[in-house]
N, C-alpha and C. Protein backbone atom coordinates (compact mmCIF):
# COMPACT_ATOMS: atom_id res chain seq x y z
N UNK A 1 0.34 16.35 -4.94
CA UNK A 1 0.89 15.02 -4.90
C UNK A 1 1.12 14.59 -6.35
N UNK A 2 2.18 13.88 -6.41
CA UNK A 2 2.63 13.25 -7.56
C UNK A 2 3.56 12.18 -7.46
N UNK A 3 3.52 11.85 -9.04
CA UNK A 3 4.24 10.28 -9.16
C UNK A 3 5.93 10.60 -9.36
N UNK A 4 6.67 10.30 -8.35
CA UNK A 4 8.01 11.05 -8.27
C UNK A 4 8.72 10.36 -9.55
N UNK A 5 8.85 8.91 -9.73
CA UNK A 5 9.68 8.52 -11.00
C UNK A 5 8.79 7.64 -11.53
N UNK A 6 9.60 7.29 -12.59
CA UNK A 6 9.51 6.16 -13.43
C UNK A 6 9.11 6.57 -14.81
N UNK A 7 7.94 5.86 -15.55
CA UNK A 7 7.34 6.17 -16.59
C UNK A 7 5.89 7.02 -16.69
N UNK A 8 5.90 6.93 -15.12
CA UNK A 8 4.62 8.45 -15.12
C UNK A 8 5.22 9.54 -14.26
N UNK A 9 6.72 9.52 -14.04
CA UNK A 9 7.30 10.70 -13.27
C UNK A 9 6.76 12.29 -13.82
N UNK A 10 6.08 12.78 -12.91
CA UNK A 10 5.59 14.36 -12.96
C UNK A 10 4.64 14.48 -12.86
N UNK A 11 3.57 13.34 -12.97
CA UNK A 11 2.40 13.08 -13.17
C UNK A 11 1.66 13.44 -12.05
N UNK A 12 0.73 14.67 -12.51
CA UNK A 12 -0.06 15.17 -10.84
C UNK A 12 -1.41 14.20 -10.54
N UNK A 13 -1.45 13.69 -9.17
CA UNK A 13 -2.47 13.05 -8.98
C UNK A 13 -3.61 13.80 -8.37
N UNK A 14 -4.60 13.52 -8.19
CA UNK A 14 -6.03 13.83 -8.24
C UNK A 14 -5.93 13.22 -6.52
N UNK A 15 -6.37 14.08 -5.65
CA UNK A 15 -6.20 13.69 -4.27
C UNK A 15 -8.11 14.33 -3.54
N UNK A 16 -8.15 13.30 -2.59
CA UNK A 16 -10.01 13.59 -1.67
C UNK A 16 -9.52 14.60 -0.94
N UNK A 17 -10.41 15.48 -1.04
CA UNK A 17 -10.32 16.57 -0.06
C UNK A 17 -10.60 16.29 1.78
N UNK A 18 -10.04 17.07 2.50
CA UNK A 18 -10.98 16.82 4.04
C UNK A 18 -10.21 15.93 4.69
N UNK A 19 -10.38 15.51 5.45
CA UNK A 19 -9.44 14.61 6.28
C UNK A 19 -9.47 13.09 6.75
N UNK A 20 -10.27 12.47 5.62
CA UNK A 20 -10.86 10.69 5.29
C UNK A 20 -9.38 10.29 5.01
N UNK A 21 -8.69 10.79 4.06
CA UNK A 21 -7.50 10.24 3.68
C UNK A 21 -6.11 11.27 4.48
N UNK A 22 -4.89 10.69 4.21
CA UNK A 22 -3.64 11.32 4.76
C UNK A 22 -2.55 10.95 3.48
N UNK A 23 -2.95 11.33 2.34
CA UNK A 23 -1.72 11.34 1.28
C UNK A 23 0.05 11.62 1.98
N UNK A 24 0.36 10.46 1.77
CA UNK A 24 1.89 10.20 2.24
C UNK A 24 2.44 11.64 1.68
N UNK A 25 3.47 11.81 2.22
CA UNK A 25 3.92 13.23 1.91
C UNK A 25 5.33 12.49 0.75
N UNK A 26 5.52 13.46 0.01
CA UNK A 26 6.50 13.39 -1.05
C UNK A 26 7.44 13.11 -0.47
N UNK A 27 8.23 13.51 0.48
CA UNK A 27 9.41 13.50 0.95
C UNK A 27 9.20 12.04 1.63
N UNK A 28 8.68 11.46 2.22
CA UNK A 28 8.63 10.10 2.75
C UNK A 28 7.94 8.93 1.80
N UNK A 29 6.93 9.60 0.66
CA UNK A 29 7.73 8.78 -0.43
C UNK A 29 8.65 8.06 -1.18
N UNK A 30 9.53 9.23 -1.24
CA UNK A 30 10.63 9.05 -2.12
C UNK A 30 11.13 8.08 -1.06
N UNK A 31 11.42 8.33 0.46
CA UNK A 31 12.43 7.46 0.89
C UNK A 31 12.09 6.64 1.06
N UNK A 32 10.71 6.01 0.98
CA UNK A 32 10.41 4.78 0.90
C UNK A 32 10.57 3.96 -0.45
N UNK A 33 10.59 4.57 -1.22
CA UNK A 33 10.69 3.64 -2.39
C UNK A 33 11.89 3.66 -2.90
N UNK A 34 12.69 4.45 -1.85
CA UNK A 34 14.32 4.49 -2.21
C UNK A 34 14.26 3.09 -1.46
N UNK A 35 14.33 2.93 -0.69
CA UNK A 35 14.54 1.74 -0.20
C UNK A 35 14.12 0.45 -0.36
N UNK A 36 12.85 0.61 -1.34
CA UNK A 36 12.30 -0.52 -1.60
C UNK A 36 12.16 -0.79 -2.81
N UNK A 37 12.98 -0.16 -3.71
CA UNK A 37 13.00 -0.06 -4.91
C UNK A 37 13.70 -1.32 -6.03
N UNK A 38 14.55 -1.97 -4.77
CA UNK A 38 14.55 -3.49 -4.97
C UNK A 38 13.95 -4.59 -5.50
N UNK A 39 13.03 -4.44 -5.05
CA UNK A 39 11.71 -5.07 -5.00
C UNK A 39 10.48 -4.79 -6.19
N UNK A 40 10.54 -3.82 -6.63
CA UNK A 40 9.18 -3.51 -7.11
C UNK A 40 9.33 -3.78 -8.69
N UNK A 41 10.45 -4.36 -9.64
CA UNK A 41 10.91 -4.76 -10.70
C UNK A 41 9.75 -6.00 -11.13
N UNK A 42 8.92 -6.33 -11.88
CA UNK A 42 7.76 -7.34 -11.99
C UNK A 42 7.15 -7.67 -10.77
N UNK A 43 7.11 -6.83 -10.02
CA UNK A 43 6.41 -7.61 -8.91
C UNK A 43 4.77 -7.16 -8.77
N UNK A 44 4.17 -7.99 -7.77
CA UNK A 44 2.81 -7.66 -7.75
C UNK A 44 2.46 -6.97 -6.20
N UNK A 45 1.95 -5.49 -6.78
CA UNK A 45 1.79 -4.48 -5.28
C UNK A 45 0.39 -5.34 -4.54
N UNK A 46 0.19 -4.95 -3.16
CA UNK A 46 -0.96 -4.29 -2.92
C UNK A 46 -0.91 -3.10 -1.94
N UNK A 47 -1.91 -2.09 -2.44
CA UNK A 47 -1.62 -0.92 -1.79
C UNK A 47 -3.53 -1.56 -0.93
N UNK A 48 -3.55 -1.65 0.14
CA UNK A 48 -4.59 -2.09 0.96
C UNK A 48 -5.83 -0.85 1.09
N UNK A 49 -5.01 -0.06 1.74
CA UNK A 49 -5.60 0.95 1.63
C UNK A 49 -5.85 2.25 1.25
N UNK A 50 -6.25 2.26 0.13
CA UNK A 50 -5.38 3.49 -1.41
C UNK A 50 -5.21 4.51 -1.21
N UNK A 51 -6.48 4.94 -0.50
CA UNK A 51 -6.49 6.84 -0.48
C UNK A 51 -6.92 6.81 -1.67
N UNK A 52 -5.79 7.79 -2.59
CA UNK A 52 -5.69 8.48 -3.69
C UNK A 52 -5.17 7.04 -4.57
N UNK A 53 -4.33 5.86 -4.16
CA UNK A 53 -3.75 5.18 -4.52
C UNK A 53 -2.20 5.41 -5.33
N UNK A 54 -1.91 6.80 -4.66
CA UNK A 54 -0.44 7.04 -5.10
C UNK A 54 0.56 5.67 -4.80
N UNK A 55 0.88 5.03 -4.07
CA UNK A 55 1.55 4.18 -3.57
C UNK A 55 1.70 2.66 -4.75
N UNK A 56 0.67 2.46 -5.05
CA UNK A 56 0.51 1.71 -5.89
C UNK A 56 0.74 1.66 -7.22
N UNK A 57 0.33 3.07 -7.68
CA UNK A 57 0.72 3.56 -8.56
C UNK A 57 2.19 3.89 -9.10
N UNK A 58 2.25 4.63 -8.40
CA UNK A 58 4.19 4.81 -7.88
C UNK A 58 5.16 3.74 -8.32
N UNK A 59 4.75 2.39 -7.42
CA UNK A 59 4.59 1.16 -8.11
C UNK A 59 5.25 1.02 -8.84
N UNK A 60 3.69 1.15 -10.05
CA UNK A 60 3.69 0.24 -11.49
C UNK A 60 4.97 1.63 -12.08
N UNK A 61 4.57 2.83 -11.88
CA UNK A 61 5.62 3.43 -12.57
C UNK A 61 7.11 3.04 -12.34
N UNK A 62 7.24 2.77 -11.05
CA UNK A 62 8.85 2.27 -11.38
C UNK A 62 9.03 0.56 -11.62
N UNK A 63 8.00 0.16 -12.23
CA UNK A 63 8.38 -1.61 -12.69
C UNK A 63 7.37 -2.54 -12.00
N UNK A 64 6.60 -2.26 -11.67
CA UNK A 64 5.64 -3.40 -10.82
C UNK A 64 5.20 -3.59 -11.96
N UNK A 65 4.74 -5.07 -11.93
CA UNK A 65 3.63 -5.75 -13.06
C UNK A 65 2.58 -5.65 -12.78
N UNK A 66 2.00 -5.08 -11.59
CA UNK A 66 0.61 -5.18 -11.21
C UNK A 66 0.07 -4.29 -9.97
N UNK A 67 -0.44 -3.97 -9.75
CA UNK A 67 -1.01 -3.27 -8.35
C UNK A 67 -2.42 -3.45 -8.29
N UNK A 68 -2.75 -4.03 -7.40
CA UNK A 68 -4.14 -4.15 -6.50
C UNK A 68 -4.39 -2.74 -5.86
N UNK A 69 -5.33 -1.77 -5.92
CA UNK A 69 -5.55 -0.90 -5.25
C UNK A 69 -6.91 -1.02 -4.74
N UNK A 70 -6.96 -1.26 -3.37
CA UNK A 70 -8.15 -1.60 -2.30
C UNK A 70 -8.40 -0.38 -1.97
N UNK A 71 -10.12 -0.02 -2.03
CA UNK A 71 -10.02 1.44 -1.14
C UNK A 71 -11.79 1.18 -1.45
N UNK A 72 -12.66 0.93 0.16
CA UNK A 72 -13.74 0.84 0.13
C UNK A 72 -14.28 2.08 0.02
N UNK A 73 -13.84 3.36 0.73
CA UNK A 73 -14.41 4.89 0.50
C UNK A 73 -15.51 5.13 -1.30
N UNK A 74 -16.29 5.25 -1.02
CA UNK A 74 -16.27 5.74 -2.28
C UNK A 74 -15.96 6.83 -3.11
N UNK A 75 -16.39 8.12 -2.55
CA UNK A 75 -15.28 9.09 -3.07
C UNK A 75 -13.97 8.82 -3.40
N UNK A 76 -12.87 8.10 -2.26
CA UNK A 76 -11.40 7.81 -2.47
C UNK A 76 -11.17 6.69 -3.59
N UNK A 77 -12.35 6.01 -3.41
CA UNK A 77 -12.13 4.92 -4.67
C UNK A 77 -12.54 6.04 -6.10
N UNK A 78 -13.25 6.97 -6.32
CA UNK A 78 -13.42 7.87 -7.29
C UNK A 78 -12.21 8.44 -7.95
N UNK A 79 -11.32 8.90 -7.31
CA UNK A 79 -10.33 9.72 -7.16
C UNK A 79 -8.99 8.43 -7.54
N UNK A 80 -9.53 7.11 -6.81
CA UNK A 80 -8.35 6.44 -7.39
C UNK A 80 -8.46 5.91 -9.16
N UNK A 81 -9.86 6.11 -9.29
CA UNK A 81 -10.11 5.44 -11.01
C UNK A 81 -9.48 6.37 -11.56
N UNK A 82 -9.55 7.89 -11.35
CA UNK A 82 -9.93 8.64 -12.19
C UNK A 82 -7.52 8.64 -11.97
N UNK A 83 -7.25 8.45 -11.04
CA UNK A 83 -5.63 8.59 -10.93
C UNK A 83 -5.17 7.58 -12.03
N UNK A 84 -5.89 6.05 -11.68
CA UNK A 84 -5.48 5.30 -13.05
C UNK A 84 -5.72 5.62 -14.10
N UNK A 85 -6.76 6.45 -14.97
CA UNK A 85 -6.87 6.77 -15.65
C UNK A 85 -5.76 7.64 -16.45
N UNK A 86 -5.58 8.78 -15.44
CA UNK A 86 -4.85 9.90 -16.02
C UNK A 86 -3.28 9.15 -16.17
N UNK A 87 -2.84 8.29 -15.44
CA UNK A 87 -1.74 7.75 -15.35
C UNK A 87 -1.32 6.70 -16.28
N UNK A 88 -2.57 6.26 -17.19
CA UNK A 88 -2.51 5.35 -18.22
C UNK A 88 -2.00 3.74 -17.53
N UNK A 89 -2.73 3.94 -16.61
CA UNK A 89 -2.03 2.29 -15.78
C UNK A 89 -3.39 1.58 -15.54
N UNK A 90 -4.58 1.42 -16.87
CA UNK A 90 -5.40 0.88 -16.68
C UNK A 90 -5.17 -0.69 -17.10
N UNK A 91 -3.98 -1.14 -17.54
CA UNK A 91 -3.91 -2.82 -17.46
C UNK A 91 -3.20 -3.02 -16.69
N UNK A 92 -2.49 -1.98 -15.74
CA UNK A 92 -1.53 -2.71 -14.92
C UNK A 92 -2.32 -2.39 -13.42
N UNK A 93 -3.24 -1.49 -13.07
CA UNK A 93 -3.47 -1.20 -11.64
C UNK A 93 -4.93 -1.45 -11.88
N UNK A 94 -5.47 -2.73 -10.70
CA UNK A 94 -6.52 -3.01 -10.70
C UNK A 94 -7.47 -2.25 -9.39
N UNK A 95 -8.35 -1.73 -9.45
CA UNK A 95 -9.15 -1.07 -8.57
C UNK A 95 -10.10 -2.26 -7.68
N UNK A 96 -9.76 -2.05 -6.33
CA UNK A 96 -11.12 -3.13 -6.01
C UNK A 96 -11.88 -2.41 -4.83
N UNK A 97 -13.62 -2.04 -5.13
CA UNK A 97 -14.01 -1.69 -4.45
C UNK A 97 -14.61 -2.14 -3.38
N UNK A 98 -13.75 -2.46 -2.70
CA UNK A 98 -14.56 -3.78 -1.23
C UNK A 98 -14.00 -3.44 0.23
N UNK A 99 -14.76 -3.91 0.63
CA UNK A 99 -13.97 -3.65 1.73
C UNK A 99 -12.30 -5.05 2.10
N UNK A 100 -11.86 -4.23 3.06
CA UNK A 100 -10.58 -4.73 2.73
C UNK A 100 -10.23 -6.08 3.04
N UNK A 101 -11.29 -7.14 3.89
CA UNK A 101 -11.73 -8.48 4.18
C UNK A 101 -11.97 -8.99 2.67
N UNK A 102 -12.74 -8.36 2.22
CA UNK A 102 -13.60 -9.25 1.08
C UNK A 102 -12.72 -8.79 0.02
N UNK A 103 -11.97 -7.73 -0.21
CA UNK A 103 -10.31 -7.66 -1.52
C UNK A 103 -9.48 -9.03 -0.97
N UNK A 104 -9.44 -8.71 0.17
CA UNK A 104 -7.94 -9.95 0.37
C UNK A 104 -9.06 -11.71 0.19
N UNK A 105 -9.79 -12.02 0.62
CA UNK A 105 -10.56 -12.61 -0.38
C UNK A 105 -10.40 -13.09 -1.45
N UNK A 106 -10.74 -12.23 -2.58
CA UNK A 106 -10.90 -12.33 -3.68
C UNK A 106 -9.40 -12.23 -4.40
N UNK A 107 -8.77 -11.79 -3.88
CA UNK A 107 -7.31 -12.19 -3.85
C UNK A 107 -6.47 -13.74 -3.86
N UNK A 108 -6.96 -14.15 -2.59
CA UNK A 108 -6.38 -15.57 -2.38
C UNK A 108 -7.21 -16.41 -3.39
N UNK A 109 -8.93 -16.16 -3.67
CA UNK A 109 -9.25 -16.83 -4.66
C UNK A 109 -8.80 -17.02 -5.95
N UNK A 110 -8.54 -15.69 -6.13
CA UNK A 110 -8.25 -15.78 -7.62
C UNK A 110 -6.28 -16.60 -8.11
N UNK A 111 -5.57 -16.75 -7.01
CA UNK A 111 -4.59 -17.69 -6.97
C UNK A 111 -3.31 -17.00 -6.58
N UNK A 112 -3.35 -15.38 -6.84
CA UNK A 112 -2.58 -14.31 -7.15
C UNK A 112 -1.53 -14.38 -5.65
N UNK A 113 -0.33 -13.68 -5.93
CA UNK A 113 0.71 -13.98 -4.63
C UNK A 113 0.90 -12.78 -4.92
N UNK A 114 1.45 -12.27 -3.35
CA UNK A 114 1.83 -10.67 -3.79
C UNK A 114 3.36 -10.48 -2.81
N UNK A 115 4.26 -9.32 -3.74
CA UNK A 115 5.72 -9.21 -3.24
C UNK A 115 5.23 -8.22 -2.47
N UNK A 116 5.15 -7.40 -2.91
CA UNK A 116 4.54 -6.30 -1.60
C UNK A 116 3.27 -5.71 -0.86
N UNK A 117 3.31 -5.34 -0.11
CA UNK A 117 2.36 -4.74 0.25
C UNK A 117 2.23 -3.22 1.06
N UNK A 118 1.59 -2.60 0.85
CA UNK A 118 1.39 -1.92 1.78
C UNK A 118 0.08 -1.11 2.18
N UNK A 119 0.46 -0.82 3.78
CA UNK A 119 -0.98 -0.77 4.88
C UNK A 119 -0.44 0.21 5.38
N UNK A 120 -2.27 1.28 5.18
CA UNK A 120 -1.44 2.67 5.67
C UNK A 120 -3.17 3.02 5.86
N UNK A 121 -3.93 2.07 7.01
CA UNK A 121 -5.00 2.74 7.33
C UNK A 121 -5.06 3.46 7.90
N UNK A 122 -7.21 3.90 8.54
CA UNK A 122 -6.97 5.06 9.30
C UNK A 122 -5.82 4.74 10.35
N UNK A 123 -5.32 6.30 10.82
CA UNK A 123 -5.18 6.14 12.05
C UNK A 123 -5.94 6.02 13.33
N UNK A 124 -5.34 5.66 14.06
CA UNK A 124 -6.13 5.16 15.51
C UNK A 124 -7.53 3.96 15.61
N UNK A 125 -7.22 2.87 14.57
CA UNK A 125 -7.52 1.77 14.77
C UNK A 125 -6.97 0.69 14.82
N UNK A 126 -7.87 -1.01 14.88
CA UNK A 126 -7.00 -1.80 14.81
C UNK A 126 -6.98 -2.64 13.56
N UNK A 127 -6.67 -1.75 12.26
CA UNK A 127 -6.54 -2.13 11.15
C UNK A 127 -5.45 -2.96 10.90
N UNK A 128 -4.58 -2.39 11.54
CA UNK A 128 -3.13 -2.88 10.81
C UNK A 128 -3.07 -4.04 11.48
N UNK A 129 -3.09 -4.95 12.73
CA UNK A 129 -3.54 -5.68 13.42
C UNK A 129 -4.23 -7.33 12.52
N UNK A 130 -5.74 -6.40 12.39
CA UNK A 130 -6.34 -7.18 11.72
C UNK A 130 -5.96 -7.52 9.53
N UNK A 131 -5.27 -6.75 9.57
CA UNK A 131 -5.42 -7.01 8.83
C UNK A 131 -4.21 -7.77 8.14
N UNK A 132 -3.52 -7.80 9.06
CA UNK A 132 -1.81 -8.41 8.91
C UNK A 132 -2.17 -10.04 9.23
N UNK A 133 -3.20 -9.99 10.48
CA UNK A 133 -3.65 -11.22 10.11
C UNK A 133 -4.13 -11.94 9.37
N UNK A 134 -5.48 -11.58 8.55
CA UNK A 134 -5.59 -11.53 7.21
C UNK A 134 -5.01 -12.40 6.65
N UNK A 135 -4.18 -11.34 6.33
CA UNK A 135 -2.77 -11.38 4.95
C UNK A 135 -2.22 -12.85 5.15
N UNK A 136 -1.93 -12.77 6.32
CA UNK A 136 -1.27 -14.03 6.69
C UNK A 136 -1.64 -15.26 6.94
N UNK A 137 -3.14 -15.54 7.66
CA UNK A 137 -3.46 -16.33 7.64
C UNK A 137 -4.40 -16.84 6.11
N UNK A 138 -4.51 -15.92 5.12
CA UNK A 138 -4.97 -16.08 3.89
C UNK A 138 -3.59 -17.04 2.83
N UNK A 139 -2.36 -16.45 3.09
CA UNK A 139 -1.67 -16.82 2.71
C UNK A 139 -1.62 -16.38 1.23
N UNK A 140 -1.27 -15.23 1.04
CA UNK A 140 -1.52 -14.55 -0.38
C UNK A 140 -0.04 -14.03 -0.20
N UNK A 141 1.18 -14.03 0.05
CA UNK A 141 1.90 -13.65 -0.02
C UNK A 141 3.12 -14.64 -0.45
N UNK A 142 3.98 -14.28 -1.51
CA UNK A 142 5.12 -14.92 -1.97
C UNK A 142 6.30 -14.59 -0.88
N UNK A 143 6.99 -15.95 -0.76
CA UNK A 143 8.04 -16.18 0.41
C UNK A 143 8.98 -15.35 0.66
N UNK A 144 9.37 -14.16 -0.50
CA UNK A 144 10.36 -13.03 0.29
C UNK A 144 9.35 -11.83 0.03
N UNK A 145 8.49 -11.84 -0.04
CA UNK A 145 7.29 -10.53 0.52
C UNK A 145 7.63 -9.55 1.30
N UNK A 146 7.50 -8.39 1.59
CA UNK A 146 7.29 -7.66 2.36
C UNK A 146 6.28 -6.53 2.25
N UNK A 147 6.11 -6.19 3.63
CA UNK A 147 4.71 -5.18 3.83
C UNK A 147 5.37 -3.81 4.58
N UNK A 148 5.04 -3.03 4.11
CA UNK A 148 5.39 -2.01 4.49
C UNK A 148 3.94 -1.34 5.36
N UNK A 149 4.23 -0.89 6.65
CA UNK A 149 3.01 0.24 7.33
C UNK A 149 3.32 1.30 7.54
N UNK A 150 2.25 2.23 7.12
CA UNK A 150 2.70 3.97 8.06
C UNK A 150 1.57 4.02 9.02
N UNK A 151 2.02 4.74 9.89
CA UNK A 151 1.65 4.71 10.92
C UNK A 151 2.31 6.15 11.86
N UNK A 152 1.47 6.81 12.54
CA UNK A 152 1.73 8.06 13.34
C UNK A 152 2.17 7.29 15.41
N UNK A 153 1.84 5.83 15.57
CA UNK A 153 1.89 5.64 16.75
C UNK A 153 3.19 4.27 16.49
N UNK A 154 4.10 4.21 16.82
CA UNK A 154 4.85 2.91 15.98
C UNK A 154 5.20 2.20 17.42
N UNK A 155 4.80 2.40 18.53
CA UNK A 155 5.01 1.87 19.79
C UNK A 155 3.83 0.98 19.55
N UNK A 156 2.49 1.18 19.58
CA UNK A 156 1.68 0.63 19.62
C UNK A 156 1.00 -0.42 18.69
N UNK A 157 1.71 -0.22 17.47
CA UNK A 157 1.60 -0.82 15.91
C UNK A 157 2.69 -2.14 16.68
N UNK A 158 3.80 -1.89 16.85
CA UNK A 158 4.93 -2.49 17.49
C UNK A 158 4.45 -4.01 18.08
N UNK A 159 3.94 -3.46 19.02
CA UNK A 159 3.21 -4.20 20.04
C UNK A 159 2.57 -5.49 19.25
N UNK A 160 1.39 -4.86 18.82
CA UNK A 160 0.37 -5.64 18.24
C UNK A 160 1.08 -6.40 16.76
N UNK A 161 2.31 -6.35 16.28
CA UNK A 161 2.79 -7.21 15.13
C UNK A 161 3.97 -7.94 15.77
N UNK A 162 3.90 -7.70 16.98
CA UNK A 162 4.52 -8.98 18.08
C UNK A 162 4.08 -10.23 17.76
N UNK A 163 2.78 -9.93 18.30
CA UNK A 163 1.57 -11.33 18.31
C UNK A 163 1.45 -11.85 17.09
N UNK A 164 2.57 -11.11 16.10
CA UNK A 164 1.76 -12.39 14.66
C UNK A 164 3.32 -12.45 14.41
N UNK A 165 2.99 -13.91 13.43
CA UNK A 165 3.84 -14.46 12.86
C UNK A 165 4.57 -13.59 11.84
N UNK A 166 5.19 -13.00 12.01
CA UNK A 166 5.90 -11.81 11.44
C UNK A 166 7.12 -11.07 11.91
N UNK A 167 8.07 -10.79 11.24
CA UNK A 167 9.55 -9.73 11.59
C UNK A 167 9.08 -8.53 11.17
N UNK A 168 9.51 -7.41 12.25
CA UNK A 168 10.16 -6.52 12.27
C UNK A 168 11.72 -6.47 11.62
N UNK A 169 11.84 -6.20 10.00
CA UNK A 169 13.23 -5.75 9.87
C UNK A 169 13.94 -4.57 9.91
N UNK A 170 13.09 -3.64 9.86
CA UNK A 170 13.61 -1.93 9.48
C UNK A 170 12.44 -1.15 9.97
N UNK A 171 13.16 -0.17 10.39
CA UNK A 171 11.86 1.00 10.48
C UNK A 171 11.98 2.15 10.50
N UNK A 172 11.75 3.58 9.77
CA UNK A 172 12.01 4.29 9.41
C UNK A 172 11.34 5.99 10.37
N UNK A 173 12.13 7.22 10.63
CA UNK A 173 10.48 8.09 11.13
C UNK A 173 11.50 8.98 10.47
N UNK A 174 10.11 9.94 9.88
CA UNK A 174 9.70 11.22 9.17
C UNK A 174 8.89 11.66 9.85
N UNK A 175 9.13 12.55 10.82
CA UNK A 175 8.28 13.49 11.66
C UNK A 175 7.59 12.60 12.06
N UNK A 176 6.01 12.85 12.33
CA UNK A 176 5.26 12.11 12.82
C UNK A 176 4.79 10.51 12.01
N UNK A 177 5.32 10.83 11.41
CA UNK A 177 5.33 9.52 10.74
C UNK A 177 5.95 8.20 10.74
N UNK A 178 5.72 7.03 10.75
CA UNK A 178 7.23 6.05 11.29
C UNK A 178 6.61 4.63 10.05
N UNK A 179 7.73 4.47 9.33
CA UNK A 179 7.27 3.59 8.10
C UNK A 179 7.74 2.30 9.10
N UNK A 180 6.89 1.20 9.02
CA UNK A 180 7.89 0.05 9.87
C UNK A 180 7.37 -1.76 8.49
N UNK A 181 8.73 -1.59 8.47
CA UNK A 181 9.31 -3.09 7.23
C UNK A 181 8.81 -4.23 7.39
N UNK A 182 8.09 -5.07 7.32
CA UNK A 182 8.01 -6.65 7.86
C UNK A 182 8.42 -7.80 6.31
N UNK A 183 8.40 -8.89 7.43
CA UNK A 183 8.70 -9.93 6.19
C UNK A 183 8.61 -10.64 7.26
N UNK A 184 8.19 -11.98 6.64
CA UNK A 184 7.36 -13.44 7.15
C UNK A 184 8.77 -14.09 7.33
């Protein structure tokens, strides 16, 4: 895994072994940030749930001013210091080791608004769910925001971002994979 462009393009990241995390695959990378590449010019990420925290990272390399990288694991939070590190994005990508209630938290406290986001927990819970609620009822998000989810079940993700105050604008599949767009 690596940082496909920007100012850390080539840059190999440091990834958890075993099957806790699911590092986005390169190829559905790229097309995600082809598409969202709009967006990420000064803006402020959050990658919710980091993994490795490629996503976030990715990011700041193509123009984000900031990235929040949430990742309670501790090993995965290991692996994400040691990615900021090597990536030299220690004033721009902030690490928070909490769980992902008590980041978004400390988020809305601290005053911070965020353009993007993205949620790419385990699979086969009701993370994305809860945590879209969260987001939303915290109100940490600036008015043309969007959140991006991956997700292996997008019928059932579907469903459950019915019930919240939220659009469906786009949605994308790469094999088993299905990226799906929102905005408030």
């Amino acid at each position: 895994m690596r940082i496909i462009s920007g100012i850390a393009r080539g840059t190999k990241l440091f990834t958890l072994d075993g099957i806790q995390t699911r590092p986005t695959l390169d190829r559905v990378k790229e097309s995600l940030f082809n598409i969202i590449n709009f967006k990420l010019q000064d803006s402020v990420v959050l990658d919710l749930f980091a993994g490795s925290g490629a996503l976030g990272l990715e990011s700041v390399s193509r123009g984000a001013q900031k990235a929040f990288l949430c990742e309670y694991n501790r090993e995965a939070a290991k692996i994400v210091k040691r990615n900021i590190e090597k990536t030299h994005f220690t004033d721009k990508a902030i690490l928070i080791e909490k769980d992902y209630k008590k980041a978004l938290q400390d988020i809305k406290e601290d005053g911070t608004k965020i353009d993007v986001v993205f949620l790419d927990p385990p699979y086969k819970t009701n993370l994305v769910y809860e945590a879209l609620s969260n987001i939303i009822n915290l109100e940490i998000l600036n008015d043309d925001a969007i959140i991006i989810v991956e997700t292996d079940n997008p019928v059932e993700i579907k469903n459950e971002i019915m019930k919240l105050n939220i659009d469906i604008y786009d949605e994308r599949k790469y094999g088993r994979v299905s990226l799906i767009f929102l905005k408030q």
